[in-house]
C-alpha atoms as a PDB file:
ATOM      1  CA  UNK A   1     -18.916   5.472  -7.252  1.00  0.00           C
ATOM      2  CA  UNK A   2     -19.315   5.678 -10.948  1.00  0.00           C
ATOM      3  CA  UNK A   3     -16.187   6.547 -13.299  1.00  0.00           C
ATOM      4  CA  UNK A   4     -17.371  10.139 -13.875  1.00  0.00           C
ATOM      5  CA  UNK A   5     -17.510  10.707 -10.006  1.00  0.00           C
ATOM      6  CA  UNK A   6     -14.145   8.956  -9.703  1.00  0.00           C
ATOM      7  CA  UNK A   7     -12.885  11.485 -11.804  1.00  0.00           C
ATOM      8  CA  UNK A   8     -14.226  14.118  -9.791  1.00  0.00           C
ATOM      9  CA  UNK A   9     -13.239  12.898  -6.249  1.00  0.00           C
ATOM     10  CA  UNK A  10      -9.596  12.837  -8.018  1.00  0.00           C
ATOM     11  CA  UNK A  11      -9.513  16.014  -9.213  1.00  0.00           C
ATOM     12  CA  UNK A  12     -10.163  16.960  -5.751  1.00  0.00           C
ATOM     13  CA  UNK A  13      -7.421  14.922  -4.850  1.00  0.00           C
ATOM     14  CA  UNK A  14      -5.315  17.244  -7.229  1.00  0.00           C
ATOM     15  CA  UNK A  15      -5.077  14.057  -9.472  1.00  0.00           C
ATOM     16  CA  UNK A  16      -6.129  14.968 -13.418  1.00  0.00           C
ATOM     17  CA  UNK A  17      -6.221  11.677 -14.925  1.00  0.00           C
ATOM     18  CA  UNK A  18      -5.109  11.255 -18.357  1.00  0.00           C
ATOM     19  CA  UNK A  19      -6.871   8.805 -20.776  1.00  0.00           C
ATOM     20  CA  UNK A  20      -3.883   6.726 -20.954  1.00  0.00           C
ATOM     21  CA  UNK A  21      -4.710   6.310 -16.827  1.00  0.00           C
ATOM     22  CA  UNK A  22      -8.342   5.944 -17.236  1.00  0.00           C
ATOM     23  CA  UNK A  23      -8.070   3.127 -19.768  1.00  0.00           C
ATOM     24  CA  UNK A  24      -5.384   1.460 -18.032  1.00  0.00           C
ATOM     25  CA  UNK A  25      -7.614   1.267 -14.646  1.00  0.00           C
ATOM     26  CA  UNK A  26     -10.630   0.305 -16.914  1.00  0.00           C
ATOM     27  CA  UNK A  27      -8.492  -2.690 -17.960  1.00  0.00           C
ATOM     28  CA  UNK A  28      -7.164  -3.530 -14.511  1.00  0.00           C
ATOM     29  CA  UNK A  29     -10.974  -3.758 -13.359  1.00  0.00           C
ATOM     30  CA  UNK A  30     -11.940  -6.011 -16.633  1.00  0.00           C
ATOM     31  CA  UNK A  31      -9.012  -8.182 -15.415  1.00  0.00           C
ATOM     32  CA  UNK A  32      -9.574  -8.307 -11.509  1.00  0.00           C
ATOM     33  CA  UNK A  33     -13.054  -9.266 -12.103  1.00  0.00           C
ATOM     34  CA  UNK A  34     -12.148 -11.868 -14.657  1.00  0.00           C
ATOM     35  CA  UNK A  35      -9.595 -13.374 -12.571  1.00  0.00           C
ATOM     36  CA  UNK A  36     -12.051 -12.930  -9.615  1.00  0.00           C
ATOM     37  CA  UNK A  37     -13.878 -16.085 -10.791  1.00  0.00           C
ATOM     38  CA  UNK A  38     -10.657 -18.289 -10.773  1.00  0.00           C
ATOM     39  CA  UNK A  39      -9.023 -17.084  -7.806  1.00  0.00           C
ATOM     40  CA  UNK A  40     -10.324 -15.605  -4.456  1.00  0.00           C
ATOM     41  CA  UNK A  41      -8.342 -12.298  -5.260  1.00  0.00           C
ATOM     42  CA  UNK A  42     -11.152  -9.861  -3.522  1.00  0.00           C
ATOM     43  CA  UNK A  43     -14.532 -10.046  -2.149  1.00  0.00           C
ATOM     44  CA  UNK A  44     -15.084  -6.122  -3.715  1.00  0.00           C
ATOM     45  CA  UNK A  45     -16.007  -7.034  -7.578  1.00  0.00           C
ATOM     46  CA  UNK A  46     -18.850  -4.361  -8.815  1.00  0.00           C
ATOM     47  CA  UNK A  47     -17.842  -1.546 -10.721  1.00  0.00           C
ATOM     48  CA  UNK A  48     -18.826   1.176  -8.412  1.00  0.00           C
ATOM     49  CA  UNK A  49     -17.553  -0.784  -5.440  1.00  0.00           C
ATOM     50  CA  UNK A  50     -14.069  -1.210  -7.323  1.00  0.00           C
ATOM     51  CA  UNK A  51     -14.166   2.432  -8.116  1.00  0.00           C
ATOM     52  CA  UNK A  52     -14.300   3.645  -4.957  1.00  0.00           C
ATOM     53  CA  UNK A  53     -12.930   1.200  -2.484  1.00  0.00           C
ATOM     54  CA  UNK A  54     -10.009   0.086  -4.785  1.00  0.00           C
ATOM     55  CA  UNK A  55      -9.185   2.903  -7.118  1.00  0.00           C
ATOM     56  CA  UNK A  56      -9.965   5.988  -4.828  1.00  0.00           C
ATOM     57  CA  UNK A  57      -9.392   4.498  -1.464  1.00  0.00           C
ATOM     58  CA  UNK A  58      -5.584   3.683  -2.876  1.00  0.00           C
ATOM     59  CA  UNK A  59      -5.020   7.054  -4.491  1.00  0.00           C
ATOM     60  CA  UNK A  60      -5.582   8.337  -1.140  1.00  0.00           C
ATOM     61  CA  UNK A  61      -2.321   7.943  -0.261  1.00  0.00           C
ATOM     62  CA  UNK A  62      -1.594  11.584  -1.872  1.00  0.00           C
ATOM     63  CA  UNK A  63      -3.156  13.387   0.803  1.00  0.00           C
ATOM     64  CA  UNK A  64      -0.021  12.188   2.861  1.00  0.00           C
ATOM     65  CA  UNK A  65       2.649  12.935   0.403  1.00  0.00           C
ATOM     66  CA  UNK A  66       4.287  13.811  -3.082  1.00  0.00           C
ATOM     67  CA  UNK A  67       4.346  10.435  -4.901  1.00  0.00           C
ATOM     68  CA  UNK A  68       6.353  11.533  -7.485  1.00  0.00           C
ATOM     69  CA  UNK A  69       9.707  10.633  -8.780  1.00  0.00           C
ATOM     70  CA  UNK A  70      10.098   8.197  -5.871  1.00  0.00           C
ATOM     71  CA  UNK A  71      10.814   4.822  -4.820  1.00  0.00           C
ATOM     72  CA  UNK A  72       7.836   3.163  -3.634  1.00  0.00           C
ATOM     73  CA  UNK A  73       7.285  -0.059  -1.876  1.00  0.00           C
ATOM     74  CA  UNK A  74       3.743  -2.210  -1.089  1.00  0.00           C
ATOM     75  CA  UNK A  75       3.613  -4.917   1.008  1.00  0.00           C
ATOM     76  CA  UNK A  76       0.925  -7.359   1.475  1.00  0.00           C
ATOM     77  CA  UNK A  77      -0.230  -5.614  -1.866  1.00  0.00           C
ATOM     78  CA  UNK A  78      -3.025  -8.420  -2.458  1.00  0.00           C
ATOM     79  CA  UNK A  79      -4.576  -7.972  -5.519  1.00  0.00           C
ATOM     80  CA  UNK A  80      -2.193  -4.390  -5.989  1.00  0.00           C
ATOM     81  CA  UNK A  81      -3.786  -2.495  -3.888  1.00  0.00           C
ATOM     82  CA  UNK A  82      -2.652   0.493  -3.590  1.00  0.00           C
ATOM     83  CA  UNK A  83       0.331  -0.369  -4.911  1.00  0.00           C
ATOM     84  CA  UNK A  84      -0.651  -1.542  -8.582  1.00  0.00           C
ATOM     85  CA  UNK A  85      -3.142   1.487  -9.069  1.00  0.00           C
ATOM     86  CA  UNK A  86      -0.832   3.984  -7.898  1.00  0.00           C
ATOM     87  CA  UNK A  87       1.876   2.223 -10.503  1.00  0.00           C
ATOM     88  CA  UNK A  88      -0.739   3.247 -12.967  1.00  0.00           C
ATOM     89  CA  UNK A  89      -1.044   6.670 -12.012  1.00  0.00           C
ATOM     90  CA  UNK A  90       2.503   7.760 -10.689  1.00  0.00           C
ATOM     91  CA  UNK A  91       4.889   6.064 -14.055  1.00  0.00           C
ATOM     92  CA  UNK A  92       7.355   7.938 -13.078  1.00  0.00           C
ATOM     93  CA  UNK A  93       7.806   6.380  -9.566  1.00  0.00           C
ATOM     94  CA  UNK A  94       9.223   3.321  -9.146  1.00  0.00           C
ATOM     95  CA  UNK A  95       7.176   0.414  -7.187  1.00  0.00           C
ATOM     96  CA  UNK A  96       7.965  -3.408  -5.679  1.00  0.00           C
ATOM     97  CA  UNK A  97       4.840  -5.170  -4.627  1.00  0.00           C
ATOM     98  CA  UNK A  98       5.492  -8.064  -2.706  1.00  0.00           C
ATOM     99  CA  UNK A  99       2.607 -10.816  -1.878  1.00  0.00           C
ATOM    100  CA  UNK A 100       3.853 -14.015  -0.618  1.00  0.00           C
ATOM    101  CA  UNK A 101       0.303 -16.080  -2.077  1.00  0.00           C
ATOM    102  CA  UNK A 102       1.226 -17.390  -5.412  1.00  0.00           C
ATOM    103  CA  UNK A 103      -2.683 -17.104  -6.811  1.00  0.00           C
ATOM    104  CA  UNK A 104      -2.231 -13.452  -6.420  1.00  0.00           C
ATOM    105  CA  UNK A 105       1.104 -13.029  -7.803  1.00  0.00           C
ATOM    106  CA  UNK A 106       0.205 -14.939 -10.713  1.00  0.00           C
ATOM    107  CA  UNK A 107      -2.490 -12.358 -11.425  1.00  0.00           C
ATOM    108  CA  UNK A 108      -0.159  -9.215 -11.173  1.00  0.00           C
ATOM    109  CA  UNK A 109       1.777 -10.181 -13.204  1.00  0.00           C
ATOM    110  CA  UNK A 110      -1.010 -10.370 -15.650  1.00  0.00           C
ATOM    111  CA  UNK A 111      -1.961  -6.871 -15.233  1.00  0.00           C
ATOM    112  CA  UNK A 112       1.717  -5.573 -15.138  1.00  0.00           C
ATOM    113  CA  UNK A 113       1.958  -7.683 -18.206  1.00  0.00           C
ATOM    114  CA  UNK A 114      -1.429  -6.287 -20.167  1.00  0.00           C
ATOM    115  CA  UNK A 115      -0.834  -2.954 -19.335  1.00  0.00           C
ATOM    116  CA  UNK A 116       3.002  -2.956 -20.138  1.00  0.00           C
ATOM    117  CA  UNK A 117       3.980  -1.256 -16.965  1.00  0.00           C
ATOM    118  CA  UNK A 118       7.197  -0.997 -16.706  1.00  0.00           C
ATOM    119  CA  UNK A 119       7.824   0.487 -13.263  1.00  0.00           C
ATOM    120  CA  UNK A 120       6.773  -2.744 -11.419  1.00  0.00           C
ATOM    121  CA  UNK A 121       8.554  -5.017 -10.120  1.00  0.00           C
ATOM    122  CA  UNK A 122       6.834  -8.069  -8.032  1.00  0.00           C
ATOM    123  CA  UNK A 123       7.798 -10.242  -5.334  1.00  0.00           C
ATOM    124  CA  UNK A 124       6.654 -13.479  -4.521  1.00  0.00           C
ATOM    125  CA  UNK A 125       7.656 -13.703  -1.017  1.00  0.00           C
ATOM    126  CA  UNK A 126       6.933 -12.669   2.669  1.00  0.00           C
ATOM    127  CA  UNK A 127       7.732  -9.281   3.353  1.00  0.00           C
ATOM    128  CA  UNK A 128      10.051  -9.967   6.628  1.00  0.00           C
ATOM    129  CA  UNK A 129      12.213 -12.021   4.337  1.00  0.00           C
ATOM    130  CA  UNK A 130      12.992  -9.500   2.308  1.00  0.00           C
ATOM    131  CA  UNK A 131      13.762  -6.785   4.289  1.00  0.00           C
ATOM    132  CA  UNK A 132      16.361  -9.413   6.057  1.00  0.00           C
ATOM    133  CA  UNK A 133      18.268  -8.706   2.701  1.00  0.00           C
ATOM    134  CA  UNK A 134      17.268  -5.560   1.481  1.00  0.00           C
ATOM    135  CA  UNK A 135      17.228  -2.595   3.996  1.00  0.00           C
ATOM    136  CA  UNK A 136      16.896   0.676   3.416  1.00  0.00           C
ATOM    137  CA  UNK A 137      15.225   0.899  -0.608  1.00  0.00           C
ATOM    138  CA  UNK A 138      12.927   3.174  -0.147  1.00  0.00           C
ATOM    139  CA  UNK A 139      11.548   6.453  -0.098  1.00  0.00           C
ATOM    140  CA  UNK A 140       8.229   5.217   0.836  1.00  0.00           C
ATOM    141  CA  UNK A 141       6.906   2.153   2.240  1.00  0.00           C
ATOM    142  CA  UNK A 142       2.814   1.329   2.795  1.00  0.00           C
ATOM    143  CA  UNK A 143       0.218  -1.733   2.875  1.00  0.00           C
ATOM    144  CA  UNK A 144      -3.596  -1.651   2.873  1.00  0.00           C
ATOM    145  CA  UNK A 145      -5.866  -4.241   5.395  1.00  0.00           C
ATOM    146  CA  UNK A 146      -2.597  -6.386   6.115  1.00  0.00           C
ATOM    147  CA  UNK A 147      -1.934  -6.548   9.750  1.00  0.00           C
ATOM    148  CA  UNK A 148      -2.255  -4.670  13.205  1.00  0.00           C
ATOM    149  CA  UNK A 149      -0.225  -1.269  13.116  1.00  0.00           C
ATOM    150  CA  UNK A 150       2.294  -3.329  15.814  1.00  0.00           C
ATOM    151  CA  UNK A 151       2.967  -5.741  13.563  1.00  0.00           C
ATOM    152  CA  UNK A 152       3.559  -3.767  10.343  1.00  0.00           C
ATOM    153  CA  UNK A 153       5.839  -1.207  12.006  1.00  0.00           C
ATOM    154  CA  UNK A 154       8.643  -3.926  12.463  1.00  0.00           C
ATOM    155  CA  UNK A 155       7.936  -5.407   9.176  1.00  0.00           C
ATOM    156  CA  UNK A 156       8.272  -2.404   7.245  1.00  0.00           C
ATOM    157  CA  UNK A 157      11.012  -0.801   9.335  1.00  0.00           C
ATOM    158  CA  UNK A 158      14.095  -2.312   7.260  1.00  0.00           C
ATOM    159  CA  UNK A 159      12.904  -1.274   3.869  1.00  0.00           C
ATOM    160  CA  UNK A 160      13.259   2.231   4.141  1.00  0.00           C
ATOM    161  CA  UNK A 161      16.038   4.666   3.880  1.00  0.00           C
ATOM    162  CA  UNK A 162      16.325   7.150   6.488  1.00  0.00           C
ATOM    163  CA  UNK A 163      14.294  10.121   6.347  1.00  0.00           C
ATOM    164  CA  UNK A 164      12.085   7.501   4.400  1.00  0.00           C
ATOM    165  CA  UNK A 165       8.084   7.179   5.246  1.00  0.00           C
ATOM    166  CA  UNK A 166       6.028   4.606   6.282  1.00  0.00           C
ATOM    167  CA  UNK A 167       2.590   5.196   5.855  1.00  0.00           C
ATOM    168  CA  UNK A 168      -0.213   2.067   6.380  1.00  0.00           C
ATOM    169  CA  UNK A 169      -3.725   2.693   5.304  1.00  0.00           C
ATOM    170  CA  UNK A 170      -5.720   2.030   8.201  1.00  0.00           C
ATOM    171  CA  UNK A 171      -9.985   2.296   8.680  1.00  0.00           C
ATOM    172  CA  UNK A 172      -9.522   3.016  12.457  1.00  0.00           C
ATOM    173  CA  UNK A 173      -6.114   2.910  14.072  1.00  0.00           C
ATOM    174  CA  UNK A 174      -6.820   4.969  17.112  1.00  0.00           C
ATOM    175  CA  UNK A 175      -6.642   1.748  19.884  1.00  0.00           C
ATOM    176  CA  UNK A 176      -3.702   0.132  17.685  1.00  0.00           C
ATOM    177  CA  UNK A 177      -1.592   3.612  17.716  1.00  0.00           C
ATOM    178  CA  UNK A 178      -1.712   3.391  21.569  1.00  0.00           C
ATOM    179  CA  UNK A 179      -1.137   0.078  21.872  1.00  0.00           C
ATOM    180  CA  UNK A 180       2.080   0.375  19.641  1.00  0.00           C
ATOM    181  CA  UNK A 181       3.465   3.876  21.018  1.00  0.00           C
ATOM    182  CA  UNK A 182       6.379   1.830  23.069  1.00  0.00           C
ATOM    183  CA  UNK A 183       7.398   0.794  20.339  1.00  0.00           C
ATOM    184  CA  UNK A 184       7.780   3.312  17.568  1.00  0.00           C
ATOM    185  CA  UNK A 185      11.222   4.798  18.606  1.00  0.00           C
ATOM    186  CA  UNK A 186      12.557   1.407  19.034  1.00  0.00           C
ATOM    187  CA  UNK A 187      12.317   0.803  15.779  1.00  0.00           C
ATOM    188  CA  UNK A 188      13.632   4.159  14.729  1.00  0.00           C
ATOM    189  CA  UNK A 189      10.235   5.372  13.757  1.00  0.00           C
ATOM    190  CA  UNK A 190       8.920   8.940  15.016  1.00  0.00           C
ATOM    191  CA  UNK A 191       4.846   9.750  14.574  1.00  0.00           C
ATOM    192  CA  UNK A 192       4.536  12.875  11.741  1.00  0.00           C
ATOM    193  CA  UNK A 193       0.839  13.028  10.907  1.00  0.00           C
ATOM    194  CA  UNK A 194      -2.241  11.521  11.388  1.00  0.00           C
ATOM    195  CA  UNK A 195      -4.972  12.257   8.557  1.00  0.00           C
ATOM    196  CA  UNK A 196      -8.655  11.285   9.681  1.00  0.00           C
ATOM    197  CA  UNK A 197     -10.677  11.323   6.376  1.00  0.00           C
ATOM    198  CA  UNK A 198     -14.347   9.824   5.038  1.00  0.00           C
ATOM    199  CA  UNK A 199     -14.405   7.428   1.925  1.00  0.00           C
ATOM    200  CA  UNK A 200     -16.636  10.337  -0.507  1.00  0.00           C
ATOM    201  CA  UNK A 201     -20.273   8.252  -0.810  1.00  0.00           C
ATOM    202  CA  UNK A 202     -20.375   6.016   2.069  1.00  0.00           C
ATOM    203  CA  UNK A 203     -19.003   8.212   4.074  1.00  0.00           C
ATOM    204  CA  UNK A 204     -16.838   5.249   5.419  1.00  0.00           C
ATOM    205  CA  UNK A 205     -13.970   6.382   8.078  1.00  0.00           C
ATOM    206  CA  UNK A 206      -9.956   6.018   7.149  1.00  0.00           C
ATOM    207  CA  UNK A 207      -6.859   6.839   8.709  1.00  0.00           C
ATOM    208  CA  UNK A 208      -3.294   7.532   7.059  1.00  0.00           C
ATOM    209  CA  UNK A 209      -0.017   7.534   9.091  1.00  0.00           C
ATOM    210  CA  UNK A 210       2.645   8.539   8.279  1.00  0.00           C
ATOM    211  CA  UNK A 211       5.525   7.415  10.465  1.00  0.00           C
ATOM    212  CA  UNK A 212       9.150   9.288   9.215  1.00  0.00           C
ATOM    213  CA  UNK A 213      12.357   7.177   9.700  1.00  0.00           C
ATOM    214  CA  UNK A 214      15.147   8.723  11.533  1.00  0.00           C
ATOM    215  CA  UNK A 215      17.891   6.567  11.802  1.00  0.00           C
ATOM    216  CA  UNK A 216      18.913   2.746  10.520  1.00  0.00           C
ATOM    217  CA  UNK A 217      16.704   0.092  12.288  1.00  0.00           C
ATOM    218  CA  UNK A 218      18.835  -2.501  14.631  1.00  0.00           C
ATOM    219  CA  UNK A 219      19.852  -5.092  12.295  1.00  0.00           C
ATOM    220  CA  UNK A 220      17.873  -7.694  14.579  1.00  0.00           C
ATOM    221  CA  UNK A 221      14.621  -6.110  12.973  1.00  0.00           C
ATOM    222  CA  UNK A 222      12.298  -7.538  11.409  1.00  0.00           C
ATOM    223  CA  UNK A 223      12.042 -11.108  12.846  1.00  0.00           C
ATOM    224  CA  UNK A 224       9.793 -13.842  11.863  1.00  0.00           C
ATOM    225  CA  UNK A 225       6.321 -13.143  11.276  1.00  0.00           C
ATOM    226  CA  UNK A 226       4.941 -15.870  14.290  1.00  0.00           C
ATOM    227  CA  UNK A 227       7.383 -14.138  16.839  1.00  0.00           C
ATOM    228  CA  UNK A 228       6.558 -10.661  16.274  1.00  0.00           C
ATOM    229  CA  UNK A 229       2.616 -11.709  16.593  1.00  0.00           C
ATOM    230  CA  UNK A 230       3.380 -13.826  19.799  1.00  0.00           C
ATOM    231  CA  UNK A 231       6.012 -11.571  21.507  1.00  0.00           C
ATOM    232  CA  UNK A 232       5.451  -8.277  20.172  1.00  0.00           C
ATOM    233  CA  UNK A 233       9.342  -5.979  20.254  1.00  0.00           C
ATOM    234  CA  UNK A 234      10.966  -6.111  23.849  1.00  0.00           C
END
């Protein structure tokens, strides 16, 4: 995807990107490909590839819901995505992106820092700690390529507030949506949507959920990381 048809697929999008967003994504690329020969940040590092399967695939999120004006949270962010492009995008939203590899952090905070973005806030951490300590944030919670949909139901389900939304960026989540069905109310999650879409290009195949909260999660949720993978929720 070159830059021109990035700012065509976003206009489709209903996104009309401003320069200030355009040279502040230009800058986040320079950087993440810099960095990228430091630290093992992502294995995605030409321009078109970035483009689309960084920058587009993140703002993708919109199709979902109105980003505006909210509190936003991204877990597992990575190298900030989505969270960190849709900071760049959305400044009037609010964002925490929490990683818990130090590499990575170290390199946000470089492009929060370079790009003076003041409506980020990063957390070195893992993300089941912190929702031990600080439930019910936010308006919206997702993560991109972190875990199976099982696991990242109970680790997001303390950060929002009710009526909040979860909604994980998934390639194909049709098998990991049945195998986590018993567990959705439990953690006071219902199913809303389900939006099927194709990457514009590659045609590649993507899945957004979006999971509404509708009533505070048992405190006992989430637990540690190795118990939810070995025992799943009872």
């Amino acid at each position: 995807m070159t830059k021109e048809e990035f700012i065509k697929y976003c206009s489709i999008l209903g996104i009309n990107l401003t320069t200030k967003n355009l040279s502040g994504l230009e800058e986040y690329k320079n950087l993440l490909i810099k960095w990228n020969q430091k630290f093992n940040l992502t294995t995605i590092i030409e321009e078109k590839d970035i483009y689309l399967k960084h920058f587009y695939d993140s703002l993708c999120l919109v199709k979902t819901t109105n980003l505006n004006n909210k509190k936003i949270c991204d877990f597992g962010t990575g190298a900030g995505f989505p969270g960190m492009v849709l900071a760049i995008i959305f400044d009037n939203s609010n964002f925490t992106l929490i990683e818990s590899n130090s590499k990575k952090v170290t390199f946000l905070e470089a492009v929060k820092n370079k790009l003076n973005l003041k409506n980020v806030e990063i957390i070195n951490t893992r993300v089941e700690d912190y929702g031990k300590n600080n439930r019910e944030l936010f308006d919206i919670v997702t993560c991109r390529a972190v875990s199976n949909l099982n696991i990242i139901l109970e680790l997001s389900s303390s950060l929002l507030k009710i009526n909040g939304e979860f909604i994980p960026m998934k390639a194909n989540a049709l098998e990991e949506l049945k195998f986590a069905e018993k567990n959705i109310d439990k953690l006071s999650y219902r199913l809303d949507s389900q939006i099927d879409y194709e990457l514009p290009i590659e045609n590649s195949k993507r899945t957004l959920l979006v999971f509404k909260k509708y009533k505070s999660t048992d405190l006992k949720y989430p637990r540690n990381y190795n118990i939810i993978k070995k025992e799943s929720i009872k």
